[in-house]
Protein backbone atom coordinates (compact mmCIF):
# COMPACT_ATOMS: atom_id res chain seq x y z
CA UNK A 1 11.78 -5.56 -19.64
CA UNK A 2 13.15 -1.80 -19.96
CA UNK A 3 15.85 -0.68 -17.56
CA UNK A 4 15.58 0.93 -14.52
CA UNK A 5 15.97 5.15 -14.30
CA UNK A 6 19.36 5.74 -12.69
CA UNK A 7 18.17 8.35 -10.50
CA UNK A 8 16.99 7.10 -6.96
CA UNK A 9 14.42 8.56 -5.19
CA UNK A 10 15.16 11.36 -2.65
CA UNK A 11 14.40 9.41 0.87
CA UNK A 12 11.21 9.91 2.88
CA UNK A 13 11.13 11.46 6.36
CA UNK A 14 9.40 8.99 9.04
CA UNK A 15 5.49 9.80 9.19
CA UNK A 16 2.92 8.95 11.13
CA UNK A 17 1.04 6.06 9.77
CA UNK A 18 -2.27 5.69 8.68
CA UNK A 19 -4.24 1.97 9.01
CA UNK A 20 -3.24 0.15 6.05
CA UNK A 21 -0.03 1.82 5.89
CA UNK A 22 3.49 0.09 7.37
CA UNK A 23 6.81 1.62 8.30
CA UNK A 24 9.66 0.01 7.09
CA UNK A 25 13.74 0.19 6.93
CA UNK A 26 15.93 -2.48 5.48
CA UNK A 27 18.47 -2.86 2.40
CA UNK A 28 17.72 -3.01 -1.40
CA UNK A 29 18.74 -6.53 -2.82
CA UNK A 30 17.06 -6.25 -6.03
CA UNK A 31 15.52 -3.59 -8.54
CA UNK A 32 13.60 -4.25 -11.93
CA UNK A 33 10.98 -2.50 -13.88
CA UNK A 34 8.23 -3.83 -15.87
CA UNK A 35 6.01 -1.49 -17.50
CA UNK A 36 5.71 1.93 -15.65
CA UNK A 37 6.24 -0.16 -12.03
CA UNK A 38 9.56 -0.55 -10.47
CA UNK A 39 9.82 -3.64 -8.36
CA UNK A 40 12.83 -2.90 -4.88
CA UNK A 41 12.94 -6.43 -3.55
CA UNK A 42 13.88 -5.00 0.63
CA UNK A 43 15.69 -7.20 3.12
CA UNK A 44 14.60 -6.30 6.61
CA UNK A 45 16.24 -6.66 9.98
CA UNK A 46 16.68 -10.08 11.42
CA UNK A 47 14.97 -10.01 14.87
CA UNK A 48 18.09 -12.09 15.84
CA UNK A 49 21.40 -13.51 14.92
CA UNK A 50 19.66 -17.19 14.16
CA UNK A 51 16.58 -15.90 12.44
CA UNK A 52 16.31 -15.30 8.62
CA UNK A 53 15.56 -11.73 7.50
CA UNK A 54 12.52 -10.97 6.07
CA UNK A 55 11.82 -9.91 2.49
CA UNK A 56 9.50 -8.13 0.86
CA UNK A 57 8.78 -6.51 -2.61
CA UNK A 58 7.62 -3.51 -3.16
CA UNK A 59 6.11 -1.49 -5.84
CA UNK A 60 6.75 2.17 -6.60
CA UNK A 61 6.48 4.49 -9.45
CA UNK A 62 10.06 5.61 -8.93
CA UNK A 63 13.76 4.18 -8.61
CA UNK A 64 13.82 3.85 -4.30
CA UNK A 65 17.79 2.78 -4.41
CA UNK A 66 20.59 0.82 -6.02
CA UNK A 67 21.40 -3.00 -4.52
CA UNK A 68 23.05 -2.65 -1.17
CA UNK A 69 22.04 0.97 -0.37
CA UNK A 70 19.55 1.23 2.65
CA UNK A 71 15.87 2.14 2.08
CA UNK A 72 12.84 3.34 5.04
CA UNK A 73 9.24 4.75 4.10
CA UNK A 74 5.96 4.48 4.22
CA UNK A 75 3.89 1.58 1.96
CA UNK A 76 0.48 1.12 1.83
CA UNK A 77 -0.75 -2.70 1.89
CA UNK A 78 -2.91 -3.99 -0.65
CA UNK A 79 -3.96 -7.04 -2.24
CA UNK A 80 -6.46 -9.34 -3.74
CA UNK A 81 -8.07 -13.09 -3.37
CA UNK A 82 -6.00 -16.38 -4.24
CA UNK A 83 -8.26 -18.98 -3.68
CA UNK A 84 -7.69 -22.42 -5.06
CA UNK A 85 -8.64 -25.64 -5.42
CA UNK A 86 -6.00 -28.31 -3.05
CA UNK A 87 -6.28 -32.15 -3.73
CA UNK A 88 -5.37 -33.58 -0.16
CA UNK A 89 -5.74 -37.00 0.54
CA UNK A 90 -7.90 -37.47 -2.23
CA UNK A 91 -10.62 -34.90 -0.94
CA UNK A 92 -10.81 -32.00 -2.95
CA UNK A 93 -10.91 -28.44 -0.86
CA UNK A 94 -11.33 -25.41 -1.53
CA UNK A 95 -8.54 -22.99 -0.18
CA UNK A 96 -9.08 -19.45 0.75
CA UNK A 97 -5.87 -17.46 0.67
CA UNK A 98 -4.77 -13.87 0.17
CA UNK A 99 -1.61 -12.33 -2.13
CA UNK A 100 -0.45 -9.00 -0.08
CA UNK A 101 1.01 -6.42 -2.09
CA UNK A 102 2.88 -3.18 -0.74
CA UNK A 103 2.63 -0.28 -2.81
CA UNK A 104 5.21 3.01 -1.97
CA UNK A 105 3.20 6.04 -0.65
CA UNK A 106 5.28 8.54 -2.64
């Protein structure tokens, strides 16, 4: 794994979204880089004090931040298939799933 460019991205102004596309704001826990990808792991808002925050990753061509600094944009959701085979109570079934990926619009 190479290390990450120190430079962080210049932040993105709030823009109307497109379908497919998601708005979000939250803080940077995590950064790494493999290949020409960089990987932000965000933490979003809890909804309230007793609820967990959510977390995504996202993928960008760019640095978006350093751990702890805050982070908004625009991502466009992807993914692909992740279907499976699940052995439950001795009957074999077929699952049907989905992995979501959420790729920076830059």
């Amino acid at each position: 794994m190479s290390a990450v460019p120190n430079q962080p991205a210049a932040p993105i102004p709030f823009r109307q979204t497109k379908p497919g596309e998601v708005f979000l704001n939250g803080r940077i826990a995590s950064t790494r880089k493999y290949k020409d990808v960089v990987y932000t792991v965000l933490r979003l808002p809890a909804a309230d004090h007793f609820s967990h925050p959510g977390t995504v990753e996202l993928a960008s061509t760019v640095r978006l931040g350093h751990p702890g600094e805050e982070w908004q944009g625009t991502c466009r959701v992807s993914g692909y298939p992740n279907d499976y085979d699940s052995n439950h109570d001795g009957d074999r079934v077929r699952v049907k799933s989905a992995r979501n990926t959420l790729l920076v619009v830059e």
